[in-house]
N, C-alpha and C. Protein backbone atom coordinates (compact mmCIF):
# COMPACT_ATOMS: atom_id res chain seq x y z
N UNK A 1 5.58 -10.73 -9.92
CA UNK A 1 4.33 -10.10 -10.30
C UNK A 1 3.43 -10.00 -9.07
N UNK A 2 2.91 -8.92 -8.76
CA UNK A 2 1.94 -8.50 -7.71
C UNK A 2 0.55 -8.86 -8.17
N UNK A 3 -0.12 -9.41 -7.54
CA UNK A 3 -1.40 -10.45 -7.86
C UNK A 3 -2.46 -9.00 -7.88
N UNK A 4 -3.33 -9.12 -8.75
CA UNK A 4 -4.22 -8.02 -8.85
C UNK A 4 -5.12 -8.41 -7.73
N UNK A 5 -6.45 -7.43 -7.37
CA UNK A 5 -7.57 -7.85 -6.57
C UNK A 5 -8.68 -8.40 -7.60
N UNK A 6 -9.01 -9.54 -7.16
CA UNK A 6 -10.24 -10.84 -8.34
C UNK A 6 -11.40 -9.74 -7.77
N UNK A 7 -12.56 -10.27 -8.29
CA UNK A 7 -14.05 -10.24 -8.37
C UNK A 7 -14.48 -10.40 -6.70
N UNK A 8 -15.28 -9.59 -6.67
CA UNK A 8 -15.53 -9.68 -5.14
C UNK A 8 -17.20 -10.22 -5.10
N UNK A 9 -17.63 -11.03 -4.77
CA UNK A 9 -19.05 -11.68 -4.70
C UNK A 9 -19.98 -10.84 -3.78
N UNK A 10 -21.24 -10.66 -4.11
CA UNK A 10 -21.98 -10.10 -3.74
C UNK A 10 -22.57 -10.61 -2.39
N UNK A 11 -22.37 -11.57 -2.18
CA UNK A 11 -22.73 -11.78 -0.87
C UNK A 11 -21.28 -11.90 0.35
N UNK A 12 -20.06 -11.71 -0.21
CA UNK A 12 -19.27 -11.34 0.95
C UNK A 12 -19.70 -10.13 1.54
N UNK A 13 -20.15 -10.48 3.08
CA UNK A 13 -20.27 -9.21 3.58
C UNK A 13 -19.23 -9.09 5.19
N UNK A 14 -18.47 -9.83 5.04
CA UNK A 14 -17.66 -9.39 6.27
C UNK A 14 -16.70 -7.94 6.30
N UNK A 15 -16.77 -7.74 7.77
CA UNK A 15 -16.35 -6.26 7.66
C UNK A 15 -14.66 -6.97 6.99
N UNK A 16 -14.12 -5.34 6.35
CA UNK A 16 -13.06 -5.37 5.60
C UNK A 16 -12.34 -4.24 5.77
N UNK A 17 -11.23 -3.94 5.78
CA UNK A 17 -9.78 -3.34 5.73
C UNK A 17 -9.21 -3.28 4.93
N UNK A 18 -9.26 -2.62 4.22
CA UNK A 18 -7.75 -2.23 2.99
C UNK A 18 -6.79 -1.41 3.62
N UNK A 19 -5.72 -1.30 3.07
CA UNK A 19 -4.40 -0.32 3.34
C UNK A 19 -3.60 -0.12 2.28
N UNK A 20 -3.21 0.98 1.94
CA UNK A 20 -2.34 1.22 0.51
C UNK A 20 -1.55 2.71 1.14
N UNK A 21 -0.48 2.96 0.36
CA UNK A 21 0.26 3.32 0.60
C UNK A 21 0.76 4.24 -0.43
N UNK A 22 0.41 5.37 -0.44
CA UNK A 22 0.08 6.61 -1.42
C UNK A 22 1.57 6.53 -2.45
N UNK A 23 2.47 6.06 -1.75
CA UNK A 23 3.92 6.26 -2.56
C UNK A 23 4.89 5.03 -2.39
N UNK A 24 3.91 3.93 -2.66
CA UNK A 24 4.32 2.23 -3.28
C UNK A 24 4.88 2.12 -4.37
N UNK A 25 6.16 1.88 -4.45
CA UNK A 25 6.46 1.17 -5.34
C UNK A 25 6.08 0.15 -6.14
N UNK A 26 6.48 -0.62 -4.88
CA UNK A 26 6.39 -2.24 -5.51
C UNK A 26 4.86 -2.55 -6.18
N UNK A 27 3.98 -1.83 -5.84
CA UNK A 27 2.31 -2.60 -6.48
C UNK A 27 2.14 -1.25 -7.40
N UNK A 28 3.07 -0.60 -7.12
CA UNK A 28 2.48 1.07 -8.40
C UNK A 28 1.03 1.78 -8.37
N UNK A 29 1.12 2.51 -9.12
CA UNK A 29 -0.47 3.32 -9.07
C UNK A 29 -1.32 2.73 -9.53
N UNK A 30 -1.18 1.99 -10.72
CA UNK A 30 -2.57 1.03 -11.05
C UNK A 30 -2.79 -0.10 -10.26
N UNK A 31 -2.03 -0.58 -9.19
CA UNK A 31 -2.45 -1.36 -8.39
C UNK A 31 -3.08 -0.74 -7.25
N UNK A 32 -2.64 0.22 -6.71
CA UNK A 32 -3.13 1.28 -5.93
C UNK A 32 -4.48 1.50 -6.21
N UNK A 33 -4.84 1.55 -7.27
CA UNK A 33 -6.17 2.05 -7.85
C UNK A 33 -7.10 0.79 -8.09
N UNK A 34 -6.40 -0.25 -8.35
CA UNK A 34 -7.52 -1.45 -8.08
C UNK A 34 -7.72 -2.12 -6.75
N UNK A 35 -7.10 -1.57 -5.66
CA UNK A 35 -7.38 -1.92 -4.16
C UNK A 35 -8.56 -0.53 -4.23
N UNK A 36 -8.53 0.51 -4.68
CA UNK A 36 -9.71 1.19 -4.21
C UNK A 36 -10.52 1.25 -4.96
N UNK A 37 -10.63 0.40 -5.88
CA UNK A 37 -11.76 -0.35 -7.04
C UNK A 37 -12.27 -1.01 -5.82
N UNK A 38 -11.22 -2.16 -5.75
CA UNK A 38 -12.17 -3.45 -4.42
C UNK A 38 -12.81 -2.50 -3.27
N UNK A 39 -12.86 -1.44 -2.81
CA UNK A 39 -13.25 -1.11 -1.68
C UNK A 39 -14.73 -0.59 -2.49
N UNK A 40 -14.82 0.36 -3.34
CA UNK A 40 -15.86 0.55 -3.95
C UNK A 40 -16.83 -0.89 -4.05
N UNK A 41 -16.32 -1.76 -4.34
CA UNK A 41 -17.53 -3.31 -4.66
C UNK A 41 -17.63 -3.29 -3.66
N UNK A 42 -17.08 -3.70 -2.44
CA UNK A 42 -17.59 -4.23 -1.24
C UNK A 42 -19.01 -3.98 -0.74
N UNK A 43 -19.33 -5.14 -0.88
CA UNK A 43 -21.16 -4.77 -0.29
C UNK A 43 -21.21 -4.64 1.31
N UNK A 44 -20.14 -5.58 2.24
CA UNK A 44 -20.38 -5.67 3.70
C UNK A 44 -19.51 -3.95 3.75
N UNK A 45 -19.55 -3.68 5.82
CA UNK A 45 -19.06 -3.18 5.91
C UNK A 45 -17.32 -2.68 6.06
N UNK A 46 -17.04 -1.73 5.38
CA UNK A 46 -15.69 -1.59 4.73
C UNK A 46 -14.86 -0.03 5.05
N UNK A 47 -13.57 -0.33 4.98
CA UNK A 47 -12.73 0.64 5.54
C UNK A 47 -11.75 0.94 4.46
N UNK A 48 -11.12 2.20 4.12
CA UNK A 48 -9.75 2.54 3.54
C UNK A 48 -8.92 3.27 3.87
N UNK A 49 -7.89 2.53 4.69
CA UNK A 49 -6.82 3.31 4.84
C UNK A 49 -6.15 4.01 3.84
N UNK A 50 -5.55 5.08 3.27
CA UNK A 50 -4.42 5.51 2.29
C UNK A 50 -3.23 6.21 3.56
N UNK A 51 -2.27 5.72 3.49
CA UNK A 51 -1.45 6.21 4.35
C UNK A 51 -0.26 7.17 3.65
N UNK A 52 -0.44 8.52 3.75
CA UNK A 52 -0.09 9.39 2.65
C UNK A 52 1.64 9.04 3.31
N UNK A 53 2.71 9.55 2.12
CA UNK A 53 3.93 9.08 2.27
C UNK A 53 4.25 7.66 2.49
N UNK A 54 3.56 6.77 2.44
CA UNK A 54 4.25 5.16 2.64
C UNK A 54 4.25 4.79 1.79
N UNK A 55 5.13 3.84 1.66
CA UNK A 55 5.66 2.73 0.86
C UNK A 55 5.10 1.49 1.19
N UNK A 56 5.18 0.68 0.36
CA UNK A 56 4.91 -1.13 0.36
C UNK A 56 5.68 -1.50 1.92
N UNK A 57 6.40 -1.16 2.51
CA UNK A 57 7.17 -1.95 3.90
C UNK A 57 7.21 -0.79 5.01
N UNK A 58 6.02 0.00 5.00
CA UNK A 58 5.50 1.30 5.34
C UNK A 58 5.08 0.57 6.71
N UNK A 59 4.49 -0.66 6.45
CA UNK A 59 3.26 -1.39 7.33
C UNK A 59 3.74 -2.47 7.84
N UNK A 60 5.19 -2.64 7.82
CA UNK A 60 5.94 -3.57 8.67
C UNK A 60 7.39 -3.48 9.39
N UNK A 61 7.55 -4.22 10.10
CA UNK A 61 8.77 -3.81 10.80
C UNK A 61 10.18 -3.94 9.48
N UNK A 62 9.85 -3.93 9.03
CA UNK A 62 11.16 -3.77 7.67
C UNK A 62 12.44 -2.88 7.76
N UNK A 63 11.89 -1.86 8.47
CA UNK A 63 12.41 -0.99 8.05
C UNK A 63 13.05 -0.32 9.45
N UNK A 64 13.43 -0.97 10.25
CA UNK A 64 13.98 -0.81 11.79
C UNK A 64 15.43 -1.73 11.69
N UNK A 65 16.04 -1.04 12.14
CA UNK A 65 17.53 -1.16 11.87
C UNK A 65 17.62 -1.97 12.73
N UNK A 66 18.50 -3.53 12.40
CA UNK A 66 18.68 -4.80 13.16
C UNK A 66 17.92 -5.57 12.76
N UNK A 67 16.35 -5.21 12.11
CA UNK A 67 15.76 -6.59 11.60
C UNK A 67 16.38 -7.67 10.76
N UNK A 68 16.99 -7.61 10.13
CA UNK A 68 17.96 -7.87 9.05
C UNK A 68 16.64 -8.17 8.14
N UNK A 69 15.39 -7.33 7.73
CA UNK A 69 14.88 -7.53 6.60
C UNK A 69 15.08 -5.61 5.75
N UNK A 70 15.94 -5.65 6.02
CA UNK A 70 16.12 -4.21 5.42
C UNK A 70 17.15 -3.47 5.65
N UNK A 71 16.65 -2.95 6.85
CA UNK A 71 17.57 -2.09 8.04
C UNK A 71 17.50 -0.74 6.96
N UNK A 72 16.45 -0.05 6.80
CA UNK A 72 15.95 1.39 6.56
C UNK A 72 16.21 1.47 4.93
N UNK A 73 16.59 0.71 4.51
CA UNK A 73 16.27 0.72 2.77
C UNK A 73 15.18 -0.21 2.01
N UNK A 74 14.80 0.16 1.53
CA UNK A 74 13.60 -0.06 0.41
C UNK A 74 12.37 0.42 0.54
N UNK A 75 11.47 -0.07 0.16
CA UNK A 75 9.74 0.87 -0.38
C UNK A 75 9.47 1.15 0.71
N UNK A 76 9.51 2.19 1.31
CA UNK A 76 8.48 2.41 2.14
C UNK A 76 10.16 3.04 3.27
N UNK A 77 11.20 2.61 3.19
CA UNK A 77 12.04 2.90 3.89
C UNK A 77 13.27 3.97 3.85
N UNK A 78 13.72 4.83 4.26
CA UNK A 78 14.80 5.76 3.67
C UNK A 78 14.35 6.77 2.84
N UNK A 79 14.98 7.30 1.73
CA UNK A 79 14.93 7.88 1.12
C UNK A 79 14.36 7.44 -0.36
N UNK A 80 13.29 8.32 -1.23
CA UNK A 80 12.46 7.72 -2.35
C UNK A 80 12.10 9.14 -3.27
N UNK A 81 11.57 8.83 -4.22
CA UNK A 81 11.43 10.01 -4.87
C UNK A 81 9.73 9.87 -5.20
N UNK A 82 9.08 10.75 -5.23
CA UNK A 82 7.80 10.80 -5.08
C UNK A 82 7.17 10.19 -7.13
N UNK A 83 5.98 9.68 -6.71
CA UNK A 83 5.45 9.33 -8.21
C UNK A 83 5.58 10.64 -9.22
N UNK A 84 4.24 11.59 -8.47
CA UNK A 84 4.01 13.08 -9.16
C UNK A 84 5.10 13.62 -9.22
N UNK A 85 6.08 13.53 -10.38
CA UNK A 85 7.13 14.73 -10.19
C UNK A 85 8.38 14.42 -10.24
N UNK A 86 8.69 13.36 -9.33
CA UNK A 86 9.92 12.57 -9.20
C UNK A 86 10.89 13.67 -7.44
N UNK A 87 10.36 14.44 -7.33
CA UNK A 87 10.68 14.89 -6.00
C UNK A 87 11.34 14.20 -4.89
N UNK A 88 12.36 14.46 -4.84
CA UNK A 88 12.95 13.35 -3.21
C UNK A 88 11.97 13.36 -1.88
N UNK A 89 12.11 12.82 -1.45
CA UNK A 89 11.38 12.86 -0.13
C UNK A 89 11.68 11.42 1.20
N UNK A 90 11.62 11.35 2.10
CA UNK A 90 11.86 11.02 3.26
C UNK A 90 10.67 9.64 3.51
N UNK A 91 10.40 8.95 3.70
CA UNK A 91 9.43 7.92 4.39
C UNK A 91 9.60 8.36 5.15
N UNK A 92 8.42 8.63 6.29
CA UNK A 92 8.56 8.26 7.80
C UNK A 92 8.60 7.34 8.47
């Protein structure tokens, strides 16, 4: 189970970074959509990446042949079929 984003307190104000990954699997669209819930609360200053075409292992070396955490298959790696539609498509 992928941990949702909690309650964000009104006085966190350190700057902040999100990153999501337009075509994640593993956390899906309603998780997708509650990381850009949390960016909306944020009272300090705040950033959102959406990195169109990535996957969940979009944002790590996963997916480089020899890591032995993958070697170009899974979320974010190889070949995937898009949410909208079900369309094949490529990770970069």
């Amino acid at each position: 189970m992928v941990p949702r984003p909690g309650p964000i307190s009104a006085s966190y104000t350190a700057p902040t970074l999100l990153m999501l990954g337009t075509e994640d699997k593993t956390i899906g669209l309603e998780l997708n959509a509650a990381i850009r819930g949390a960016y909306e609360g944020l009272p300090g200053p705040r950033w959102l990446a959406e990195v169109i075409d990535a996957g969940h292992y979009s944002f790590t070396i996963a997916c480089l042949t020899g890591t032995g955490l993958g070697d170009g298959d899974g979320d974010g790696c190889g070949e995937s079929e898009r949410f909208a539609g079900g369309a094949p498509f490529a990770f970069p």
